[in-house]
C-alpha atoms as a PDB file:
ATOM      1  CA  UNK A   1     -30.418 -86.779  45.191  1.00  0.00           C
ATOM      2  CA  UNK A   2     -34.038 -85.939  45.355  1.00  0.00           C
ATOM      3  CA  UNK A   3     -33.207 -84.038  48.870  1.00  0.00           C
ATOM      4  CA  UNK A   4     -31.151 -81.165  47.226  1.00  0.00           C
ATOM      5  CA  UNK A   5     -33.378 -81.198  43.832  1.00  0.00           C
ATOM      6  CA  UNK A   6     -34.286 -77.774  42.617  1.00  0.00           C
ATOM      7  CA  UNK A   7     -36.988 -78.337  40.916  1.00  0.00           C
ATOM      8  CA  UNK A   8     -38.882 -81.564  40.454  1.00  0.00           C
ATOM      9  CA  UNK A   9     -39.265 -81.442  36.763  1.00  0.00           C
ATOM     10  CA  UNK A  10     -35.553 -80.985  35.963  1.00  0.00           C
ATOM     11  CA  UNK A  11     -34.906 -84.211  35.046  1.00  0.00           C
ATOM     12  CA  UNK A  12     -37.404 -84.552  32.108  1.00  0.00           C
ATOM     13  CA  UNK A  13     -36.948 -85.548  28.898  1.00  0.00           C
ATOM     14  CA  UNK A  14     -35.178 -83.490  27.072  1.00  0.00           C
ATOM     15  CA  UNK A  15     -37.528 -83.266  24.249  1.00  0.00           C
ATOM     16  CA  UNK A  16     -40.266 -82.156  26.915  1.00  0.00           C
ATOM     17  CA  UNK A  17     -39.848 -78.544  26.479  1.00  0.00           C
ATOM     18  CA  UNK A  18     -42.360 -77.929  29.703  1.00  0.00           C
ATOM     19  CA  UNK A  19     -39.691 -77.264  31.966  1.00  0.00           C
ATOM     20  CA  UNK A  20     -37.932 -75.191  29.776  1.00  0.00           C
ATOM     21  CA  UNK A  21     -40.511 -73.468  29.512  1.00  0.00           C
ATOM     22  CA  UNK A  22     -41.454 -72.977  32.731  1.00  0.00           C
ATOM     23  CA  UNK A  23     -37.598 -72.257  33.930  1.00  0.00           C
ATOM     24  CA  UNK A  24     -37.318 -69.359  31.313  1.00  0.00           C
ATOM     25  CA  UNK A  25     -40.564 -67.902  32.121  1.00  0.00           C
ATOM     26  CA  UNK A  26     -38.982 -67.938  36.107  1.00  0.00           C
ATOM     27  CA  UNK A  27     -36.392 -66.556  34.956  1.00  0.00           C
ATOM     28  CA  UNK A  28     -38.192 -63.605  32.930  1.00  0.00           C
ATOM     29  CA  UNK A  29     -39.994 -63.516  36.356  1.00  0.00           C
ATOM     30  CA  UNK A  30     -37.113 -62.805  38.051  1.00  0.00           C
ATOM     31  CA  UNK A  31     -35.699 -60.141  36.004  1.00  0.00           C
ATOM     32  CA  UNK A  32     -38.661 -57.980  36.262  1.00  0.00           C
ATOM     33  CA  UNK A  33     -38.397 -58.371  39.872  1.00  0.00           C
ATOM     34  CA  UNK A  34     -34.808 -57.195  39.388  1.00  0.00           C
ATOM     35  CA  UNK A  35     -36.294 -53.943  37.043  1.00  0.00           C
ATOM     36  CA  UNK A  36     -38.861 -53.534  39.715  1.00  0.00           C
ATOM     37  CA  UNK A  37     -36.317 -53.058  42.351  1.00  0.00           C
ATOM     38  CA  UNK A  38     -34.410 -50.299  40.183  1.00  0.00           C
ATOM     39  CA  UNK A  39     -37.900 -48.298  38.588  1.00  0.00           C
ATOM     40  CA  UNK A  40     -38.087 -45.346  40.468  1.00  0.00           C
ATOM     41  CA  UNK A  41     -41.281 -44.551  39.450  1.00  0.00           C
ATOM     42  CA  UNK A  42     -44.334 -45.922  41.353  1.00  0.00           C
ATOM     43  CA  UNK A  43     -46.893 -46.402  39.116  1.00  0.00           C
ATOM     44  CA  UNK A  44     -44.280 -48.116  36.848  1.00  0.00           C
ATOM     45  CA  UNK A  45     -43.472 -50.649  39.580  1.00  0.00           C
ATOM     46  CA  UNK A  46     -46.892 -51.355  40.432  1.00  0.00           C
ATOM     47  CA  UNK A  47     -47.424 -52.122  36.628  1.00  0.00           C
ATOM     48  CA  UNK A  48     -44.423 -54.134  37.017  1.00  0.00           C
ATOM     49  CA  UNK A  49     -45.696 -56.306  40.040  1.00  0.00           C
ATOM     50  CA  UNK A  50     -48.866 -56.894  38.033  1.00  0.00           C
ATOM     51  CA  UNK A  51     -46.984 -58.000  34.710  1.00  0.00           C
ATOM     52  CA  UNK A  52     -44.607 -60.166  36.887  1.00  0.00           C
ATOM     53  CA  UNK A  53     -47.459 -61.773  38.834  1.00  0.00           C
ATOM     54  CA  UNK A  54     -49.231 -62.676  34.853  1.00  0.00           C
ATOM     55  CA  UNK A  55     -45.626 -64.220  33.820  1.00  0.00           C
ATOM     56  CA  UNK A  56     -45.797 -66.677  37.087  1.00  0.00           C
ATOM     57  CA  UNK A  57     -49.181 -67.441  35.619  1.00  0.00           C
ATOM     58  CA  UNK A  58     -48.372 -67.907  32.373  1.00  0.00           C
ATOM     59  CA  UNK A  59     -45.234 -70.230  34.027  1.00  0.00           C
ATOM     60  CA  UNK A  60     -47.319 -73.294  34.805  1.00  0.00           C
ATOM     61  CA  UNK A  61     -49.392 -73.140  31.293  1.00  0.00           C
ATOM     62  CA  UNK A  62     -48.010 -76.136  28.982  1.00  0.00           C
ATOM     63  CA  UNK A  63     -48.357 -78.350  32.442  1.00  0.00           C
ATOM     64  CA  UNK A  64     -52.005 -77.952  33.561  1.00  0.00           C
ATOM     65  CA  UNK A  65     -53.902 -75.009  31.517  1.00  0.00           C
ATOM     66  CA  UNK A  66     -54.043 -71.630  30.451  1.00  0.00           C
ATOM     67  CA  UNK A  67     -54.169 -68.767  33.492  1.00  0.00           C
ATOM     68  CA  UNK A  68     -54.119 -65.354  32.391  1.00  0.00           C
ATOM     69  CA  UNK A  69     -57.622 -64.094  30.664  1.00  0.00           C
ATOM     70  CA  UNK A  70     -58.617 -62.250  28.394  1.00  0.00           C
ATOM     71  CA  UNK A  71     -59.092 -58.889  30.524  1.00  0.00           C
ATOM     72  CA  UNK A  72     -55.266 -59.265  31.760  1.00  0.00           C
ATOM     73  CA  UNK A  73     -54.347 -59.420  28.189  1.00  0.00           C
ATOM     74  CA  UNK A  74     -55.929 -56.352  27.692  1.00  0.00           C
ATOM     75  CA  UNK A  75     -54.778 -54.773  30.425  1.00  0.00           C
ATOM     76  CA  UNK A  76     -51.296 -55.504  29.288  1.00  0.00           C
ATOM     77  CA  UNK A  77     -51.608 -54.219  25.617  1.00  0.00           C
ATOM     78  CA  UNK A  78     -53.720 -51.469  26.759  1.00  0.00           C
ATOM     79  CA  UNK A  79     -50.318 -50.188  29.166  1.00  0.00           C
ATOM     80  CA  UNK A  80     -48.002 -51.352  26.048  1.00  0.00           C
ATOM     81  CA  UNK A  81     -50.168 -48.809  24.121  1.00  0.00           C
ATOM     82  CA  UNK A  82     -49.448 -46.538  26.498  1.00  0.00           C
ATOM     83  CA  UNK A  83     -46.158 -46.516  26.745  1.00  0.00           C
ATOM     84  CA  UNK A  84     -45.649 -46.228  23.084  1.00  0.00           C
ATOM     85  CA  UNK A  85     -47.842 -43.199  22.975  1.00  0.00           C
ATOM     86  CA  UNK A  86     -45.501 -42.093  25.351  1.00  0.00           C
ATOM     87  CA  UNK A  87     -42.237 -42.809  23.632  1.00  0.00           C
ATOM     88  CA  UNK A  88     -43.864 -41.098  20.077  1.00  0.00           C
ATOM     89  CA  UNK A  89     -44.104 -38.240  21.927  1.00  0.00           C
ATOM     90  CA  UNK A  90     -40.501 -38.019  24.182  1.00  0.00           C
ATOM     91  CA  UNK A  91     -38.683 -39.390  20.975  1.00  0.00           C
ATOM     92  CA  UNK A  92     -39.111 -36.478  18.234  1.00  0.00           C
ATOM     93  CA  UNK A  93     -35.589 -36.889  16.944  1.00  0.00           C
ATOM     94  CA  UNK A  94     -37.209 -40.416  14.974  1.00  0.00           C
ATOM     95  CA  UNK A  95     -40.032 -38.517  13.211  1.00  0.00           C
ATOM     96  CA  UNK A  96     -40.253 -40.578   9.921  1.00  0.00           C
ATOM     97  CA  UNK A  97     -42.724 -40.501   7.152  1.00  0.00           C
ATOM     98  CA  UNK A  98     -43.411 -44.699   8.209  1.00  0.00           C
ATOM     99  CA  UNK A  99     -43.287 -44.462  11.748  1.00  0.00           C
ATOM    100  CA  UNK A 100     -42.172 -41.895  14.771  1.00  0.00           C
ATOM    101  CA  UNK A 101     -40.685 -44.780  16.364  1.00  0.00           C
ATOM    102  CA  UNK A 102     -37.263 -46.467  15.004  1.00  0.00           C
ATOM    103  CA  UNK A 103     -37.818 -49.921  13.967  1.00  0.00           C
ATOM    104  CA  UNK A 104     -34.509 -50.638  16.780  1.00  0.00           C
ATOM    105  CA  UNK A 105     -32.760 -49.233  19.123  1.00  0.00           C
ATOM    106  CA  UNK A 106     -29.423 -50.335  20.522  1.00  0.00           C
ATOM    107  CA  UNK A 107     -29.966 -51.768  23.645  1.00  0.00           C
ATOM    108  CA  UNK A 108     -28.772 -49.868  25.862  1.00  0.00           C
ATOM    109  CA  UNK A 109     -28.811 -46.710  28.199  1.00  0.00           C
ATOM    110  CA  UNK A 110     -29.269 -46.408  31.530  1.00  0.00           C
ATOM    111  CA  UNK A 111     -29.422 -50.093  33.969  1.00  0.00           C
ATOM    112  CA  UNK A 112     -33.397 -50.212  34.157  1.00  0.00           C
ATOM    113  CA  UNK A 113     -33.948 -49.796  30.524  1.00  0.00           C
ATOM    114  CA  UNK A 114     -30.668 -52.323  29.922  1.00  0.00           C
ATOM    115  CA  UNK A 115     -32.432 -55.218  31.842  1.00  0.00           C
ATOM    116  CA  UNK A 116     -35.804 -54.039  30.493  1.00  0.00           C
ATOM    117  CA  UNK A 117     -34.249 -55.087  26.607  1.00  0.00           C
ATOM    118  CA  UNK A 118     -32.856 -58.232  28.229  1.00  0.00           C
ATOM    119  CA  UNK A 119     -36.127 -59.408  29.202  1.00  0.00           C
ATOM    120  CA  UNK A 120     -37.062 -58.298  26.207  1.00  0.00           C
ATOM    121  CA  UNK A 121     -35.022 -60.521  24.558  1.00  0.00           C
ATOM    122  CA  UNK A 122     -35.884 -63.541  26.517  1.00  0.00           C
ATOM    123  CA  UNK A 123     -39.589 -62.971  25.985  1.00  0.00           C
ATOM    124  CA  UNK A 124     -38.879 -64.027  22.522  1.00  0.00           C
ATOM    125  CA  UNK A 125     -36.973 -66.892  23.157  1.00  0.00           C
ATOM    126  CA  UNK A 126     -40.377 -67.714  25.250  1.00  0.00           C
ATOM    127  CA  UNK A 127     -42.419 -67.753  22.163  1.00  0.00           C
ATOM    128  CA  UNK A 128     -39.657 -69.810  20.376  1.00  0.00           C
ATOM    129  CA  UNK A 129     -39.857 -72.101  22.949  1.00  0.00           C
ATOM    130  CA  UNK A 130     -44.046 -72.304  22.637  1.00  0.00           C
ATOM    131  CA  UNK A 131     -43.671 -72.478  18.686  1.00  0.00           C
ATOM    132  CA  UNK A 132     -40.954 -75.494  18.879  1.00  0.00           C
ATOM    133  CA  UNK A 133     -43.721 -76.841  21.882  1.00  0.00           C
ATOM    134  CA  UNK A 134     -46.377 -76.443  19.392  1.00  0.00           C
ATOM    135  CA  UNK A 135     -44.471 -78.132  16.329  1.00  0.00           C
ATOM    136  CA  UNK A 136     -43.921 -81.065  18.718  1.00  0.00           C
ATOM    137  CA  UNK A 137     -47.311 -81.577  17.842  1.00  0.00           C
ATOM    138  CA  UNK A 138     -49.613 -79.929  21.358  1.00  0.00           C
ATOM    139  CA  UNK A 139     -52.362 -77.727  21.259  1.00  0.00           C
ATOM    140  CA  UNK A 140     -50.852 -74.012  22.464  1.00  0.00           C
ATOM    141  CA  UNK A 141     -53.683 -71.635  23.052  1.00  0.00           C
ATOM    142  CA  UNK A 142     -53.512 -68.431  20.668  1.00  0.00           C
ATOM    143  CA  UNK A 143     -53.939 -65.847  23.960  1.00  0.00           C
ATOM    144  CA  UNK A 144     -50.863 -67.708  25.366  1.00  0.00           C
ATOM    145  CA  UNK A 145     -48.854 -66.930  21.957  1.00  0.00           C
ATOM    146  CA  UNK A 146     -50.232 -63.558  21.822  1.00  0.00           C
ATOM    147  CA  UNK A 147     -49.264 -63.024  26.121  1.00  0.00           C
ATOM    148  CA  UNK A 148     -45.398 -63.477  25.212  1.00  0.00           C
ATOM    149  CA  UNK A 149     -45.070 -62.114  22.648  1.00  0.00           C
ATOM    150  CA  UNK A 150     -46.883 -58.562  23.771  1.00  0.00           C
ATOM    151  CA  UNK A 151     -44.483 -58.618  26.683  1.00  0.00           C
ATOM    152  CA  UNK A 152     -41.677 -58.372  24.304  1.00  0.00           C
ATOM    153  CA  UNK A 153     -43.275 -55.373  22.788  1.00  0.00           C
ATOM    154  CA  UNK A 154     -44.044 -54.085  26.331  1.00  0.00           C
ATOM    155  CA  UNK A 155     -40.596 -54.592  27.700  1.00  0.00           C
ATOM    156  CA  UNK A 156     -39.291 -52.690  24.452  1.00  0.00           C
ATOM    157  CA  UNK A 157     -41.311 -49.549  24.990  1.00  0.00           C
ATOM    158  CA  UNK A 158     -40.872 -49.723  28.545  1.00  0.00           C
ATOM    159  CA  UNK A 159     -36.845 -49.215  27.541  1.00  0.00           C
ATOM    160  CA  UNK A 160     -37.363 -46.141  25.921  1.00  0.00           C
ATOM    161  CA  UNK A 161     -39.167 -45.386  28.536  1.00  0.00           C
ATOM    162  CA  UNK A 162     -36.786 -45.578  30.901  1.00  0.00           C
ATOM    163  CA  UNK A 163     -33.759 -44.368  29.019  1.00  0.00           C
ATOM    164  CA  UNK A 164     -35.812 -41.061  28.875  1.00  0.00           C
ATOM    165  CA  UNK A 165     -36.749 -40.593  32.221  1.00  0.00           C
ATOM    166  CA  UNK A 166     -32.821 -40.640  32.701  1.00  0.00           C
ATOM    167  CA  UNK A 167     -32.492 -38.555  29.834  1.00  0.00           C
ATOM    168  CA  UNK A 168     -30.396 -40.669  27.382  1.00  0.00           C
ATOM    169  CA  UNK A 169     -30.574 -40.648  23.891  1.00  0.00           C
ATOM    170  CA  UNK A 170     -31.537 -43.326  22.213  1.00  0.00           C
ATOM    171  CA  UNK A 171     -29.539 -45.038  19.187  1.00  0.00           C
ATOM    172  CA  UNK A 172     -31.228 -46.081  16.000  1.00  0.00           C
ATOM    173  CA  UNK A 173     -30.083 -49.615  14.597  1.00  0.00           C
ATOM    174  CA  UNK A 174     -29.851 -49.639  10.993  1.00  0.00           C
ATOM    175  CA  UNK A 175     -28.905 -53.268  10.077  1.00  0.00           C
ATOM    176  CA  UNK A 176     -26.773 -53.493   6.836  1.00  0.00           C
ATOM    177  CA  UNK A 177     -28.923 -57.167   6.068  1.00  0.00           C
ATOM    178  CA  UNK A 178     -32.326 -55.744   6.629  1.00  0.00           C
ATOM    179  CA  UNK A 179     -33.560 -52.411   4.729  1.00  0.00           C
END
């Protein structure tokens, strides 16, 4: 068996959420390499090769230690910023007395900004997974915590990004549950 294993941790205890952790994070990994391959724009891909290079950083974490710094954290809410700047201004249609952004958007539009709310949507599984991780009763450092959960917020931004370089609208969510 151990000749066609995968991945040498697969075979864990279940309640060890390390590899889960660390094949959800490769997967994340992945699908920004996917949205890399479809961003036309080149200074969004190279900020894409950097954040996918932090997330195979951030894979190994619960195992051995903390990777990413400080500085990359920074960097990363400092282009999350950004972007959000960006989408106040492309977005005028949401003007709001709160907020110039809608609280949600569909997700959807265009394929880039599709896969970029899919990772999205992982990213916050990966924090679910650290906070279940960290109820198990191990130390999770608060830069890791705040690291996933900024890509989220990243990868949400980067959608409407996206959808407006291709010039699609974007659909506000208004949930019937939460007002």
């Amino acid at each position: 068996m151990k000749k066609f294993l995968s991945y040498c941790f697969l075979y864990d205890d279940t309640n060890d959420l390390r590899c889960d952790f660390e094949i959800l994070s490769d997967e994340i990994s992945s699908l920004i390499g996917l949205l890399r391959s479809i961003v036309l724009d080149k200074n969004l891909q190279d900020d894409l090769s950097k954040v996918n290079e932090l997330m195979y950083h951030i894979n190994p974490t619960l195992r051995t230690k903390l990777l990413v710094t400080e500085s990359e954290f920074d960097w990363l809410y400092q282009k999350t910023q950004k972007l959000q700047e960006e989408t106040e201004n492309i977005l005028p249609d949401f003007n709001s007395e709160t907020s110039s952004l809608p609280k949600f958007v569909l997700p959807q539009g265009c394929t880039a900004a599709c896969i970029s709310h899919v990772i999205r949507s992982k990213c916050k599984v990966l924090v679910r997974l650290l906070s279940r991780h960290k109820q198990q009763g191990h130390d999770i450092d608060v830069l890791l915590f705040n690291f996933t959960n900024l890509y989220s917020g990243y990868f949400y931004f980067l959608a409407l990004k996206l959808n407006c370089l291709e010039g699609i609208k974007e659909t506000e969510f208004k949930s019937r549950a939460y007002k």
